[in-house]
Structure formats: structure tokens, C-alpha cells
Protein backbone atom coordinates (compact mmCIF):
# COMPACT_ATOMS: atom_id res chain seq x y z
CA UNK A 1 94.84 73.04 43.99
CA UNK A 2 91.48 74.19 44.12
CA UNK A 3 91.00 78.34 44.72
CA UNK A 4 88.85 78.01 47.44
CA UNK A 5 92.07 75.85 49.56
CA UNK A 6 94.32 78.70 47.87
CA UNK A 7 92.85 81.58 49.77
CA UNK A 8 92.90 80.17 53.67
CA UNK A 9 96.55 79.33 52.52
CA UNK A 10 97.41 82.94 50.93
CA UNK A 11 95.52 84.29 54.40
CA UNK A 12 97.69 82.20 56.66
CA UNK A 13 101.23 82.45 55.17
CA UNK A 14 100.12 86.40 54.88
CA UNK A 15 99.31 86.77 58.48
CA UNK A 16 102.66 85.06 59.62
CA UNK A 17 104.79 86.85 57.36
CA UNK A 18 103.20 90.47 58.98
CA UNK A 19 104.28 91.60 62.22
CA UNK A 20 101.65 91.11 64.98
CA UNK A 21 99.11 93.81 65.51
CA UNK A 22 100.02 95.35 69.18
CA UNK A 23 96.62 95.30 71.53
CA UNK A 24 98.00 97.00 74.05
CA UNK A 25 98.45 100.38 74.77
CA UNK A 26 100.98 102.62 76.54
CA UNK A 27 99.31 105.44 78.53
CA UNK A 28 101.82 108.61 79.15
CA UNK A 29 100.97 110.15 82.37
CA UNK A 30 101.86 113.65 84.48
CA UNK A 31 100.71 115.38 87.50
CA UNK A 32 102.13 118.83 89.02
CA UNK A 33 103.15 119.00 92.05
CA UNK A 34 101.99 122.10 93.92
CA UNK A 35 101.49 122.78 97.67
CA UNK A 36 97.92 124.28 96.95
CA UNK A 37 96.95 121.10 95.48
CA UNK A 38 97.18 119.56 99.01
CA UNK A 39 93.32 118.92 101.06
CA UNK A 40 93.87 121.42 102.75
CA UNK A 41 96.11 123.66 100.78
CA UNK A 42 99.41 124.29 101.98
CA UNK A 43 102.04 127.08 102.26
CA UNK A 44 105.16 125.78 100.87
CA UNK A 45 107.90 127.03 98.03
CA UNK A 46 107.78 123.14 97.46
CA UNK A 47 106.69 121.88 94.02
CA UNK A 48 107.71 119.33 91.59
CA UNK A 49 106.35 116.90 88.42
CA UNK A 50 105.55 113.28 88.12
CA UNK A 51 106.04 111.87 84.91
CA UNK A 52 104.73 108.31 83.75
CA UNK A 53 103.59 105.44 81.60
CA UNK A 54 101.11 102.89 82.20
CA UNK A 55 101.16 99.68 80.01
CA UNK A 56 97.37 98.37 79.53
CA UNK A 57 98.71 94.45 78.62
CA UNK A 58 100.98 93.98 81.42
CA UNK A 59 99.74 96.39 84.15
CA UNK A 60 102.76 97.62 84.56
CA UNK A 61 103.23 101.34 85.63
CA UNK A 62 106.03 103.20 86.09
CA UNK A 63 106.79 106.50 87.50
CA UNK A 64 109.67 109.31 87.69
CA UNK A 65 109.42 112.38 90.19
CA UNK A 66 111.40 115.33 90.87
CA UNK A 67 110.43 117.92 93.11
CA UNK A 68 112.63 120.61 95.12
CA UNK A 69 111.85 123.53 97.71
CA UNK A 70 110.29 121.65 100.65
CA UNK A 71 109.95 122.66 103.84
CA UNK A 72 112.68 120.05 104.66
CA UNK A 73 113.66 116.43 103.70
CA UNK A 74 110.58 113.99 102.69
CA UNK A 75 109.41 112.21 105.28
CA UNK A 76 107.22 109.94 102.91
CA UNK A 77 105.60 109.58 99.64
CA UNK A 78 102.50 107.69 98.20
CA UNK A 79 100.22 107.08 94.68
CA UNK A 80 96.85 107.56 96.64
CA UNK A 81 93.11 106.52 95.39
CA UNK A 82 90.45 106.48 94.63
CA UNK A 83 89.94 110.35 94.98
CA UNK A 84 88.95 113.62 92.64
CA UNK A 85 90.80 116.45 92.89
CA UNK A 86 89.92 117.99 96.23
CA UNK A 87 89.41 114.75 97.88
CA UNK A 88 91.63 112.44 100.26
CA UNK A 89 92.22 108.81 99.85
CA UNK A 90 94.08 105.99 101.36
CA UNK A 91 97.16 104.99 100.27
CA UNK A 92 97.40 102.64 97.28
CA UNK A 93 101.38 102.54 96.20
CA UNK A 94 103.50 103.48 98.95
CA UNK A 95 107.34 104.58 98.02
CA UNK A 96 109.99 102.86 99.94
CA UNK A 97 112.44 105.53 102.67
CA UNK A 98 115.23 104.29 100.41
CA UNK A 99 113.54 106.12 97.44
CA UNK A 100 112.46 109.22 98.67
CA UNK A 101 114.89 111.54 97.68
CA UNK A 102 114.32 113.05 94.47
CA UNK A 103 114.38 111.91 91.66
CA UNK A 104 111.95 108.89 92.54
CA UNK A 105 111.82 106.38 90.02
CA UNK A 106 110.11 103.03 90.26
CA UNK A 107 107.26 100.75 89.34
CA UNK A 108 104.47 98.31 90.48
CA UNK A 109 102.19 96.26 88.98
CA UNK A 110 98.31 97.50 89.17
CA UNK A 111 95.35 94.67 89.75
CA UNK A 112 92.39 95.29 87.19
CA UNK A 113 90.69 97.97 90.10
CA UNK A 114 93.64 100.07 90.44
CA UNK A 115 94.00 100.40 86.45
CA UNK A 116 90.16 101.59 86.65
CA UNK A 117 90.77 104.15 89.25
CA UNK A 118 94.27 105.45 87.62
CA UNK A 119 92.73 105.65 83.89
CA UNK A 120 89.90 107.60 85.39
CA UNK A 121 92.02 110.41 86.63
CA UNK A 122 91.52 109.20 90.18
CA UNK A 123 94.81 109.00 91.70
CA UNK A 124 96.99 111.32 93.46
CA UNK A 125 100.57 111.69 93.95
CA UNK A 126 101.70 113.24 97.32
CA UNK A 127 104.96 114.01 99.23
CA UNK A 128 105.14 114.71 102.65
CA UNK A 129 107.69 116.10 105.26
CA UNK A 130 108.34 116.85 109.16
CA UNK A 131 106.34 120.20 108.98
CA UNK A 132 103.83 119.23 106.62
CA UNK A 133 103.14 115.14 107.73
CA UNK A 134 99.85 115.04 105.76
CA UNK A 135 101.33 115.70 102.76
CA UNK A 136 103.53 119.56 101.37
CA UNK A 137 103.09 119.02 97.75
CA UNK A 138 100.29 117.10 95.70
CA UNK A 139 99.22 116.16 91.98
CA UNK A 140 96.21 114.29 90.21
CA UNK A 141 97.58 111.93 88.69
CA UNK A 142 96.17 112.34 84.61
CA UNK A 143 96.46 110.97 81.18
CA UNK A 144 99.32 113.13 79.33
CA UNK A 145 97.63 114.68 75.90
């Protein structure tokens, strides 16, 4: 066999005997939870931490919150965007009334617009009660370092 047919060969049964090179990547994200965070700020003991990964292949993000010290039960809870901190948006994920007690745990799959907007550090995570029905505790939603 010539050396020239040799290498493609040595290439080939190299490549398939080497695991596969992962292209994706896993984002960990976080966001704290504070009352003072809301637009406008709010008076509330309430606070709590989102916690998060966000899968770049498959889209698929996934959250866990706990938060304590509302003014009462939630009423509601939502990912919102686009928005900065300081800024309001319209809801983007909403979280089912089966879910809303804490811990919340779930996951959605994001369309290629909503994985701009997240990555960018333009999402928001709120909760919301009876006394506070625009939203008691809030968090920008942000790559963890």
C-alpha cells in the first residue's frame, strides 16, 4: 500500500477510535432574588435564588428556585424578557399554579431568539403574590462565573 492511501486510513480509523469532540456547551446560570430588584422596588422580607443550566445544542434550559419570606403564598411566577436590569418585560416562560410552591423546578425548550436574549443577561426571574401582584421578589437572570 502506497503511503499516501496509508495516511487518510491512519486519519480515519484514528478519528473513530477517539471519542467525539462535544460542540456544545452547558451554560450554569443564577439570579438573586430580592424584593428591591422589583421595577418598582418593593418592601418585602421575601427573597430567594434561581439556579440553572442552559444547554447550547439542544436548547434546553432548566431551572431550580427556592425562595421563602413572602408576603404570603405565590400567586404566580414567570422567566420574563427581553429586559436590563431596571426594566419590565412581557412574559416569556410562564410557571404552571401546580409548580409554584417552592422549590420550583422545571424546564422548556428556548427558540434561537430566546437563547439570544437569555445569553445576553436579558431575562428576569420574578415571583409574585396577593399583596405584591406585579411581582415581590425579582432576579436578572446571568451567566454563573
Amino acid at each position: 500500500m502506497k503511503l499516501t492511501h496509508s495516511i487518510p486510513l491512519i486519519a480515519l480509523t484514528l478519528g473513530l477510535g477517539s471519542p467525539l469532540i462535544a460542540l456544545a456547551d452547558t451554560v450554569n446560570l443564577h439570579a438573586d432574588l430580592k424584593a428591591a430588584s422589583e421595577v418598582p422596588a418593593k418592601t418585602s422580607d421575601g427573597h430567594g435564588q434561581l439556579t440553572g443550566t442552559y444547554d447550547t445544542s439542544t436548547k434546553d434550559l432548566q431551572w431550580h428556585v427556592v425562595y421563602s419570606d413572602l408576603t404570603g403564598p405565590a400567586t404566580m411566577a414567570h422567566f420574563h424578557g427581553p429586559a436590563p436590569v431596571g426594566k419590565n418585560a412581557g412574559v416569556v416562560i410562564p410557571i404552571a399554579a401546580k409548580d409554584l410552591p417552592s422549590p420550583i423546578d422545571g424546564h422548556a425548550t428556548l427558540t434561537d431568539a430566546q437563547e439570544k436574549d437569555l445569553l445576553a443577561g436579558n431575562w428576569y426571574f420574578n415571583v409574585h403574590t396577593a399583596k405584591n401582584p406585579g411581582g415581590e421578589i425579582r432576579g436578572q437572570v446571568e451567566s454563573a462565573k
